[in-house]
C-alpha atoms as a PDB file:
ATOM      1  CA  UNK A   1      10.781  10.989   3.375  1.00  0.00           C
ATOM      2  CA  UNK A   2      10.327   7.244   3.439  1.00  0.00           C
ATOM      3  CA  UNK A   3       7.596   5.127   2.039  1.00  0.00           C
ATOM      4  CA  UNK A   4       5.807   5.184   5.365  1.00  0.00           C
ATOM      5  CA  UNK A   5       5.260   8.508   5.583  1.00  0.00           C
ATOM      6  CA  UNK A   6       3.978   8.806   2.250  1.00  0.00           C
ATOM      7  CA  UNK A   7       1.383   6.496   3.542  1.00  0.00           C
ATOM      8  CA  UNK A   8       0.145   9.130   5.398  1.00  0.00           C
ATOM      9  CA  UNK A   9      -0.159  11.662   2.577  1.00  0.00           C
ATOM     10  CA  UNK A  10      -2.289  12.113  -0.458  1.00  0.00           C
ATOM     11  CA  UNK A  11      -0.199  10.598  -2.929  1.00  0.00           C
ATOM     12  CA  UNK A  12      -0.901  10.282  -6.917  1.00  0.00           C
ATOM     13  CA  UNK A  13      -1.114   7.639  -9.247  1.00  0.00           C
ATOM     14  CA  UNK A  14       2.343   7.119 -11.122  1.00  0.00           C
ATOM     15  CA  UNK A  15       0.407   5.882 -14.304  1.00  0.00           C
ATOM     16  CA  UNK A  16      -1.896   9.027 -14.189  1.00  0.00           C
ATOM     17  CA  UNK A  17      -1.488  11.112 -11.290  1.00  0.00           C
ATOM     18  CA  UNK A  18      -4.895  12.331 -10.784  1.00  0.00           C
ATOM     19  CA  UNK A  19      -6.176   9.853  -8.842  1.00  0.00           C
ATOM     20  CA  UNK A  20      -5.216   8.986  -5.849  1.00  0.00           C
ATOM     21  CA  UNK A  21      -2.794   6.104  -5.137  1.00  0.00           C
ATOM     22  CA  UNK A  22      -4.196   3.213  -3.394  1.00  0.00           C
ATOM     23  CA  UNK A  23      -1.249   0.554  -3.894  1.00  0.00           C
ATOM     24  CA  UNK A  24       2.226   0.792  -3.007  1.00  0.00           C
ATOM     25  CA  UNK A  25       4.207  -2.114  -5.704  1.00  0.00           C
ATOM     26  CA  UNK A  26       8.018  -2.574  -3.977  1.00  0.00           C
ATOM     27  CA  UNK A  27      10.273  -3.390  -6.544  1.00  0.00           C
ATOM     28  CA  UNK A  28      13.977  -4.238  -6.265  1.00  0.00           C
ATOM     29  CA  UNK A  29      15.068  -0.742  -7.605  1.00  0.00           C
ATOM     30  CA  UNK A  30      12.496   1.684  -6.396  1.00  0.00           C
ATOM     31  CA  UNK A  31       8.664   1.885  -5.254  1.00  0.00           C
ATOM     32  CA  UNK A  32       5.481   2.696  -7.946  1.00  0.00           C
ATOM     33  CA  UNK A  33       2.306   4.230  -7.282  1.00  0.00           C
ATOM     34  CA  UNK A  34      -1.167   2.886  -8.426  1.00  0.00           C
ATOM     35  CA  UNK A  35      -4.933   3.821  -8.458  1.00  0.00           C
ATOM     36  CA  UNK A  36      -6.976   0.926  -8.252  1.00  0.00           C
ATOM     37  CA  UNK A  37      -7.408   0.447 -12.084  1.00  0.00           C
ATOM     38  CA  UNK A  38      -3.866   1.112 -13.566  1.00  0.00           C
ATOM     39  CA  UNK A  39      -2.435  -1.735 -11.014  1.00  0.00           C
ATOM     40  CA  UNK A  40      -5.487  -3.896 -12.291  1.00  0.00           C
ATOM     41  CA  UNK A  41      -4.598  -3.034 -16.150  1.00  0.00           C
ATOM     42  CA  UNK A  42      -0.784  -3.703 -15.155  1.00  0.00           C
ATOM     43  CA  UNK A  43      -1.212  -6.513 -12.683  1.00  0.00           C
ATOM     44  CA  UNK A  44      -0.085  -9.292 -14.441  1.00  0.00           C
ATOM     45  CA  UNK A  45       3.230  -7.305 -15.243  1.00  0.00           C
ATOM     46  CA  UNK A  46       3.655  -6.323 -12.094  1.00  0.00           C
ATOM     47  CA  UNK A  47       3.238  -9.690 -10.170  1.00  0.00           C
ATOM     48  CA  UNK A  48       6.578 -10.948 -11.743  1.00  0.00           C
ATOM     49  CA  UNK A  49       8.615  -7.667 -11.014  1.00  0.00           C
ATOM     50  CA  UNK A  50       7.765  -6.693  -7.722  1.00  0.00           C
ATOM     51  CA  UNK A  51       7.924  -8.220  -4.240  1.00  0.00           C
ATOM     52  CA  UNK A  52       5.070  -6.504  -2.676  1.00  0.00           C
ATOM     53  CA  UNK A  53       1.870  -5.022  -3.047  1.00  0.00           C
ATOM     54  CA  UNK A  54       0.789  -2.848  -0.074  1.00  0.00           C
ATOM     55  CA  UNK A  55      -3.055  -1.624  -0.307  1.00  0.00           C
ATOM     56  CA  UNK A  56      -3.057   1.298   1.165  1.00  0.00           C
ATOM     57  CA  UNK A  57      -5.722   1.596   2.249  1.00  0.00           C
ATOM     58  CA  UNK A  58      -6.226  -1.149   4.059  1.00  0.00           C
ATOM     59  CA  UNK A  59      -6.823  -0.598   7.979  1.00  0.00           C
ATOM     60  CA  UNK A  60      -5.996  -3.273  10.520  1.00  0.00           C
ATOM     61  CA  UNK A  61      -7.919  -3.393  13.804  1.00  0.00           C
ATOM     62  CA  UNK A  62      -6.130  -3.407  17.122  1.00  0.00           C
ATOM     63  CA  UNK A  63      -7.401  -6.231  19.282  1.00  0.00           C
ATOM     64  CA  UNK A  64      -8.080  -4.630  22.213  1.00  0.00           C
ATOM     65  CA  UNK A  65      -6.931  -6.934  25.408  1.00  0.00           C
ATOM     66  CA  UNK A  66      -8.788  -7.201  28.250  1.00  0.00           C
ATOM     67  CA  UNK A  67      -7.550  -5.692  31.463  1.00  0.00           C
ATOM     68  CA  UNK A  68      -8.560  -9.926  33.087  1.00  0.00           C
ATOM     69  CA  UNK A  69      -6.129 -11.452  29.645  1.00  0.00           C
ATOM     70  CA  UNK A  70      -2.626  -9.411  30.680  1.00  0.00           C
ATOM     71  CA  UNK A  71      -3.127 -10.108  34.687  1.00  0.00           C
ATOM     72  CA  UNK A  72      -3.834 -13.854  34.009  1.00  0.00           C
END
């Protein structure tokens, strides 16, 4: 299973798994799993280890293109 589909599933904190993780850290050797407040109480640890923070639940809108916009 990669990270991606984890994404999709209820996935625990690694610092206290019983809440669920909203931030994926990417490290060089593996991936962590934070609730909001264990990546705040680790953050500035963190920010010099890993190479990205994904929120999870962050939700990106689709711009929807107009029928007119793809015709010219």
């Amino acid at each position: 299973m990669t990270s991606e589909d984890l994404i999709q599933a209820w996935v625990g904190c690694d610092k206290c798994q019983s809440a669920k993780a909203v931030y994926l850290v990417r490290l060089i050797n593996g991936e962590l799993y934070f609730c909001g407040h264990h990546l705040n109480e680790h953050k500035e640890a963190l920010d010099k280890v890993a190479y990205e923070i994904v929120d999870l639940d962050h939700k990106e809108e689709t711009p929807i293109i107009e029928k007119e916009e793809i015709n010219g």
